[in-house]
Protein backbone atom coordinates (compact mmCIF):
# COMPACT_ATOMS: atom_id res chain seq x y z
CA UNK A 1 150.43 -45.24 15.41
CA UNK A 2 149.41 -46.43 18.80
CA UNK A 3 147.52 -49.74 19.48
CA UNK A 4 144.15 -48.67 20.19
CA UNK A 5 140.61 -49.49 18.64
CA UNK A 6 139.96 -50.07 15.37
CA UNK A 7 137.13 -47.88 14.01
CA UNK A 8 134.51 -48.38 11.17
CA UNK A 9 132.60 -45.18 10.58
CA UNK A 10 129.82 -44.46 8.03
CA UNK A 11 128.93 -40.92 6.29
CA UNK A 12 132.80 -39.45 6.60
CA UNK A 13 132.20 -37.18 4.06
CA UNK A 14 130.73 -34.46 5.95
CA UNK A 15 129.26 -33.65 9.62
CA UNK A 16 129.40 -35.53 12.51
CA UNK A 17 131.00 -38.64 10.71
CA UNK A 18 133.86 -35.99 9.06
CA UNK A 19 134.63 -34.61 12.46
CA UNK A 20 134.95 -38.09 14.14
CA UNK A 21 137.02 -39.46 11.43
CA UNK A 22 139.43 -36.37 12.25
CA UNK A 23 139.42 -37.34 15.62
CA UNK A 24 139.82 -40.55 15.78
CA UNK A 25 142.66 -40.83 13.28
CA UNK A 26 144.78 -37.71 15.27
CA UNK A 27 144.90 -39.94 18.15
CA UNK A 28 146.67 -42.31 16.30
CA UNK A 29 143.99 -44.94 15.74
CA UNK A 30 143.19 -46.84 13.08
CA UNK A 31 139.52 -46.25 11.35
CA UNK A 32 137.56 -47.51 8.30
CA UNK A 33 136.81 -43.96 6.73
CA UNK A 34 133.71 -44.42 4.75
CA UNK A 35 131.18 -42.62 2.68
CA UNK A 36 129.58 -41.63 -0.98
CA UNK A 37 132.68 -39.87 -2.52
CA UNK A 38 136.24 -41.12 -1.36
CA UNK A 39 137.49 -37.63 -3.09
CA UNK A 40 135.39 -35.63 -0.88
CA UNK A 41 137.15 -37.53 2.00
CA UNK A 42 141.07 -37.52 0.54
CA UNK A 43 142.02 -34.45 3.12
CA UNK A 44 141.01 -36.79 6.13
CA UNK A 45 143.83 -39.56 5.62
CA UNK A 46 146.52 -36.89 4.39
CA UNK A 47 149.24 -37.94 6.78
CA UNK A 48 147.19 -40.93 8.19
CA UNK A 49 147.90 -43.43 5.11
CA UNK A 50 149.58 -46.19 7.48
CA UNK A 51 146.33 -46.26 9.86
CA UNK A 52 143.37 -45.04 7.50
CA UNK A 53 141.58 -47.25 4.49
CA UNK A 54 139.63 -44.80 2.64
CA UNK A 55 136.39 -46.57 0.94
CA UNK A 56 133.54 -45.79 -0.93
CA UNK A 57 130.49 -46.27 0.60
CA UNK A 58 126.77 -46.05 -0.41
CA UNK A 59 124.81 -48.16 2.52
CA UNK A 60 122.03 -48.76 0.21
CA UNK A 61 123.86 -50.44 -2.17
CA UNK A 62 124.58 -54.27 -0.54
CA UNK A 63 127.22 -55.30 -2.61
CA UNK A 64 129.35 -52.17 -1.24
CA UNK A 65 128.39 -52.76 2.13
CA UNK A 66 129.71 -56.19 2.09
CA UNK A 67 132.97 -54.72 0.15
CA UNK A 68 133.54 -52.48 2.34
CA UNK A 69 133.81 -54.98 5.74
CA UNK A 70 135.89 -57.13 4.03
CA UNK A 71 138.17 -54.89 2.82
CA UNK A 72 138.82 -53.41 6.76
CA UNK A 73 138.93 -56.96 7.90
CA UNK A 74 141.17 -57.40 5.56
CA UNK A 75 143.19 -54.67 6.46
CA UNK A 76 143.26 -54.35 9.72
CA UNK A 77 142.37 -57.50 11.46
CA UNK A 78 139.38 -56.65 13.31
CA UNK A 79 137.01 -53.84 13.81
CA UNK A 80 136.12 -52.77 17.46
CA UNK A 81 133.77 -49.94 17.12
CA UNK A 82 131.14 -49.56 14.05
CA UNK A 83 129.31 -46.08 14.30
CA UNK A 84 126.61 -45.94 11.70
CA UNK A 85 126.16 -42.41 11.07
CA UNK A 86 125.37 -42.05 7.06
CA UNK A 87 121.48 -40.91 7.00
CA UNK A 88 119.62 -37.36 5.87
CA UNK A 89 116.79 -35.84 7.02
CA UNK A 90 113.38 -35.32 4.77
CA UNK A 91 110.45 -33.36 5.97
CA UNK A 92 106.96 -32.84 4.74
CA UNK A 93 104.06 -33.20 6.01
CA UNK A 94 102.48 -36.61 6.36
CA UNK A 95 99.40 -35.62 4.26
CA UNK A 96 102.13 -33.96 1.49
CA UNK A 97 105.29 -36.26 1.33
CA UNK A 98 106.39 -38.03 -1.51
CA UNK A 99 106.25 -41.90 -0.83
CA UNK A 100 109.39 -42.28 -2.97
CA UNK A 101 111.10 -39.84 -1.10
CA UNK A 102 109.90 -41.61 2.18
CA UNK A 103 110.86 -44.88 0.99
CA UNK A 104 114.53 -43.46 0.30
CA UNK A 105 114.62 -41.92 3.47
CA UNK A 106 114.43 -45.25 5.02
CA UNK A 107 116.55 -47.13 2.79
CA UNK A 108 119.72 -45.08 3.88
CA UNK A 109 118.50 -44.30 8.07
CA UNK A 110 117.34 -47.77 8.40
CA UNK A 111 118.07 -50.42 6.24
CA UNK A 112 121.34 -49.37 5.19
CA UNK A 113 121.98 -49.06 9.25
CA UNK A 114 120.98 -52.71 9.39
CA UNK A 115 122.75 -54.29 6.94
CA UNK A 116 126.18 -52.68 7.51
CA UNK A 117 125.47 -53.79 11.62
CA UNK A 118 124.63 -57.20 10.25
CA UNK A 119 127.65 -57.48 8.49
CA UNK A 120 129.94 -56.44 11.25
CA UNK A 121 128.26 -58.63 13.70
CA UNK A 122 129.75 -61.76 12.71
CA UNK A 123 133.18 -60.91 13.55
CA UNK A 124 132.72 -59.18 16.87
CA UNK A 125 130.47 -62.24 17.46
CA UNK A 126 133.80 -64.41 16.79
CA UNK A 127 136.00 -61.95 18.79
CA UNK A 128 133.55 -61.78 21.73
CA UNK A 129 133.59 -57.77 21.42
CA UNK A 130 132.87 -54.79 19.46
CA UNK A 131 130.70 -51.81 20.48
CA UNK A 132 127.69 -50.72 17.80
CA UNK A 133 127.12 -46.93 18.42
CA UNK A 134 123.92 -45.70 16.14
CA UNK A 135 123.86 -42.24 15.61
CA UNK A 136 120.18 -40.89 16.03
CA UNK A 137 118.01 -37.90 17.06
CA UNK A 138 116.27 -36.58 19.83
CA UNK A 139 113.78 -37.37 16.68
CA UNK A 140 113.81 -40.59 18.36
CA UNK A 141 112.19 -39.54 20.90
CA UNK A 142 110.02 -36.74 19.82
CA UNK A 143 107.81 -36.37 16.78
CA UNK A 144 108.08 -32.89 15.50
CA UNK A 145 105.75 -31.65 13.00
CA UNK A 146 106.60 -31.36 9.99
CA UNK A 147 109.17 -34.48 10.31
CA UNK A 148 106.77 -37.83 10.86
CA UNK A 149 109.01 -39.84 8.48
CA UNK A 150 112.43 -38.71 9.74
CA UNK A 151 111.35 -39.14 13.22
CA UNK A 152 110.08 -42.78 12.65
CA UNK A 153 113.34 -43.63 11.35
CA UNK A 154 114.67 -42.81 14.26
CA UNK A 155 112.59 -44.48 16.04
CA UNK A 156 113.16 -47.22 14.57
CA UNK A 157 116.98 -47.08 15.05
CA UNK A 158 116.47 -46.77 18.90
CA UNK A 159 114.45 -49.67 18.60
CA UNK A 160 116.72 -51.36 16.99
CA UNK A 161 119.84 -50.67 19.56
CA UNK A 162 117.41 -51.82 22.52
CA UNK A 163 116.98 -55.27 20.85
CA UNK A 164 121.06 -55.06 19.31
CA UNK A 165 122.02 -54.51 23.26
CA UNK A 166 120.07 -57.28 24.61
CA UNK A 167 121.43 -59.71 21.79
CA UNK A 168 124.60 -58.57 22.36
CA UNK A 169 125.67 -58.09 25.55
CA UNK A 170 126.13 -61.39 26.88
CA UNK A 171 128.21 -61.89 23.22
CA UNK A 172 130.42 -59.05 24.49
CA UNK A 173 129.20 -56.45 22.23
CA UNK A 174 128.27 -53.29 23.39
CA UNK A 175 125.48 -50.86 21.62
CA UNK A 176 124.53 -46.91 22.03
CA UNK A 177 122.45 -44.88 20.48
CA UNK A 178 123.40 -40.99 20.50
CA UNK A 179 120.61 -38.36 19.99
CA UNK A 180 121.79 -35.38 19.21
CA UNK A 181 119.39 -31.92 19.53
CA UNK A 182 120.76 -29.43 16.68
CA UNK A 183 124.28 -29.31 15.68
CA UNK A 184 126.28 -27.19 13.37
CA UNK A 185 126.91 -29.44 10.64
CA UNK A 186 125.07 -27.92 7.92
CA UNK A 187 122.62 -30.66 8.20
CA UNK A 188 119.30 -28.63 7.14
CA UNK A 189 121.22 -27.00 4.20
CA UNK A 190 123.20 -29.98 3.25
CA UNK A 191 121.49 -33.39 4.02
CA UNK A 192 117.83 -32.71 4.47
CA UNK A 193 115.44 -32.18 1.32
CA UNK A 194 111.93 -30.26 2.47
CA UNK A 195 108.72 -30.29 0.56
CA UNK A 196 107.34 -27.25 2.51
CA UNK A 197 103.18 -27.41 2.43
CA UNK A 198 101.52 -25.72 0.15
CA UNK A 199 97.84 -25.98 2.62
CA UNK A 200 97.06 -23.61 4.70
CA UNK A 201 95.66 -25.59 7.61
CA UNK A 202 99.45 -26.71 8.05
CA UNK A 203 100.79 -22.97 8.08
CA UNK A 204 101.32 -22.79 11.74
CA UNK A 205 102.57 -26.23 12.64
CA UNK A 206 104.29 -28.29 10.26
CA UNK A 207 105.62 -25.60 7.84
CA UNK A 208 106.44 -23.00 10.18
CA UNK A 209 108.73 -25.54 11.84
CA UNK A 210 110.32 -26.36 8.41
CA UNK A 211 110.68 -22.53 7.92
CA UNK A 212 112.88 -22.39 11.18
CA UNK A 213 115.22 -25.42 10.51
CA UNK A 214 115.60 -23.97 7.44
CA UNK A 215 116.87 -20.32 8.63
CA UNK A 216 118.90 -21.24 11.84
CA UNK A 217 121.49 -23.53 9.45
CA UNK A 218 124.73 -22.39 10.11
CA UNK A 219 123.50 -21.41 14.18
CA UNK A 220 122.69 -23.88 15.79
CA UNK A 221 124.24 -23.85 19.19
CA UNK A 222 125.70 -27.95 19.29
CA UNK A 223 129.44 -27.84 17.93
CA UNK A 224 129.88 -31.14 16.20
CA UNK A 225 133.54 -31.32 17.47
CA UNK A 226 132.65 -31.28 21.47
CA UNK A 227 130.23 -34.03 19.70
CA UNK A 228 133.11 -36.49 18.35
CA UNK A 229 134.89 -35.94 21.14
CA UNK A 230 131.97 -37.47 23.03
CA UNK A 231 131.43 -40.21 21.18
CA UNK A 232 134.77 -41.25 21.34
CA UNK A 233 134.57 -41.27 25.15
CA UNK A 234 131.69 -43.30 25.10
CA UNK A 235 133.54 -45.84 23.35
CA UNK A 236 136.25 -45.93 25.68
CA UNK A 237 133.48 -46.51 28.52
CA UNK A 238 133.95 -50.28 29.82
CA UNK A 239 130.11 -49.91 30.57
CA UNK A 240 128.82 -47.33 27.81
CA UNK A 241 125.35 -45.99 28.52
CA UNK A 242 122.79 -46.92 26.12
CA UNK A 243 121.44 -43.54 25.41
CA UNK A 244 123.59 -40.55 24.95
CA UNK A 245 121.78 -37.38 24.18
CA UNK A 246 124.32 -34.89 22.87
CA UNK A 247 123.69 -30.72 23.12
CA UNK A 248 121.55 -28.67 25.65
CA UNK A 249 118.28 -28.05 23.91
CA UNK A 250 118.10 -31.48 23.08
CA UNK A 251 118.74 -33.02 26.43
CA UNK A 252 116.21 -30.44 27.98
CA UNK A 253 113.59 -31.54 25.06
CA UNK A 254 114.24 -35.53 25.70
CA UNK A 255 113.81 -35.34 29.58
CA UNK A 256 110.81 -33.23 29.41
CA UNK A 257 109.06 -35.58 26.80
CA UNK A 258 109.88 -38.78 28.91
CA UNK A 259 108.36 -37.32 32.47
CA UNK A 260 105.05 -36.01 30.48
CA UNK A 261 105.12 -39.59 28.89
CA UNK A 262 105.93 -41.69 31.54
CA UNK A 263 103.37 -39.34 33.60
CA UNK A 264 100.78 -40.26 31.01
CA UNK A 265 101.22 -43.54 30.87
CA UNK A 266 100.85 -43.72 34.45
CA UNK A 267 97.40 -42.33 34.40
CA UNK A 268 96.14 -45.29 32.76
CA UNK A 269 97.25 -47.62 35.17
CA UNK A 270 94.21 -48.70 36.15
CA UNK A 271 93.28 -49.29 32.63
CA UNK A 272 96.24 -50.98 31.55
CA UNK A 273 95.94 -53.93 34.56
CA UNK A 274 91.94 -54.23 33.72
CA UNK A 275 92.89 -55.31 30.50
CA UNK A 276 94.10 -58.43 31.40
CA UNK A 277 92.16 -61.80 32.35
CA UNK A 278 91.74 -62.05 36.20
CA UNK A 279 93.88 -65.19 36.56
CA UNK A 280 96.77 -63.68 35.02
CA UNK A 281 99.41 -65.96 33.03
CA UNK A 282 97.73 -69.14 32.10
């Protein structure tokens, strides 16, 4: 076991947070593995027992959130890099979803997110370092139809690691938020729960989007191990970039969004500096 970082990850029991647990551990590190199931996550510590602390891990639940960062302080001392990657995807449209289901959605992508950062925090804080690294979505960036509610979650976790990087970097704590485009980790047939529209004014927007996530599971061209490996160098970045946008389609679809926005917004200078009293600050 070599003395590197010390890792807290979320969601280990499949996709990007499986493959990064993998990672991390066969270089010799030591990592929090965490998520709903420790049974479904046994095969990651095989052979890792001295450096890996298996926990369950529901981040809507409080009381296991708070459990579960004590027992890796406990454990190991310190944690140096929390990666928040437990979330699912639901789509409907905004006229058709469920509000339960909405409500849910944001439980796990955004409050559960918060209160496993907020219970990190205070040690970094102590320690004067620690690196936050939110997994999100080009979703963050875009609004697809078909996925309002998934896409303001993500929104509001970029949101989020703005304000957590400006809080935190004079504390020496570090935050990024990675947006990956589409990977192949059986996300759409594993973690993401459709209610496809049954109204036909929708037919060529929102559900035929939901149609295509749907049949291009399995083939999507990211490869969640390229992914992790990623990640990982982020973290060993002494000045880690706030955004990361992982895969090819999705870089391509966040640059092109941010020139037509930042274009737009542009257009309405003249608007935006009338809108102000002549004098300026009083």
């Amino acid at each position: 076991m070599t003395d590197g970082p010390v890792w807290f990850i979320t969601g280990c029991t499949t996709g990007f947070g499986r493959e990064l647990a993998r990672q991390v551990l066969a270089r010799g590190w030591r990592a929090a593995v965490t998520g709903r199931g420790k049974d479904r996550m046994a095969d990651l510590v095989q052979g890792h027992e001295d450096q890996a602390l298996l926990l369950d891990l529901d981040v809507v639940e409080p009381e296991q959130v708070e459990a579960s960062v004590k027992a890796a302080l406990d454990r190991f001392g310190r944690i140096d890099v929390l990666v928040n990657n437990a979330g699912y995807g639901y789509q409907s449209t905004i006229e058709e979803s469920d509000e339960q289901a909405v409500r849910d959605q944001f439980e796990a992508n955004v409050f559960g997110l918060f209160a496993v950062t907020k219970a990190v925090l205070p040690s970094m804080r102590a320690r004067g370092s620690g690196h936050v690294i939110n997994i999100s979505s080009v979703a963050g960036f875009i609004g697809f139809a078909g996925s309002a509610f998934y896409a303001a979650t993500k929104h509001a976790v970029e949101g989020f690691t703005d304000a957590l990087r400006a809080e935190g970097e004079a504390l020496g704590i570090k935050a990024t938020a990675i947006e990956p485009g589409p990977f192949r980790t059986d996300w759409a047939g594993r973690s993401l729960r459709q209610d496809r529209s049954r109204i036909g004014d929708y037919a060529e927007t929102a559900d035929t989007r939901m149609a295509q996530i749907s049949g291009y599971s399995g083939k999507q061209p990211g490869d969640p191990a390229r992914a992790a490996a990623a990640i990982i160098a982020v973290a060993e970045m002494p000045d880690p970039p706030r955004h990361l946008v992982l895969g090819k389609v999705g870089f391509e679809n966040v640059t092109r969004s941010l020139r037509a926005r930042l274009e737009e917004i542009e257009r309405g200078k003249d608007m935006a500096l009338a809108a102000d009293f002549p004098e300026g600050w009083g």
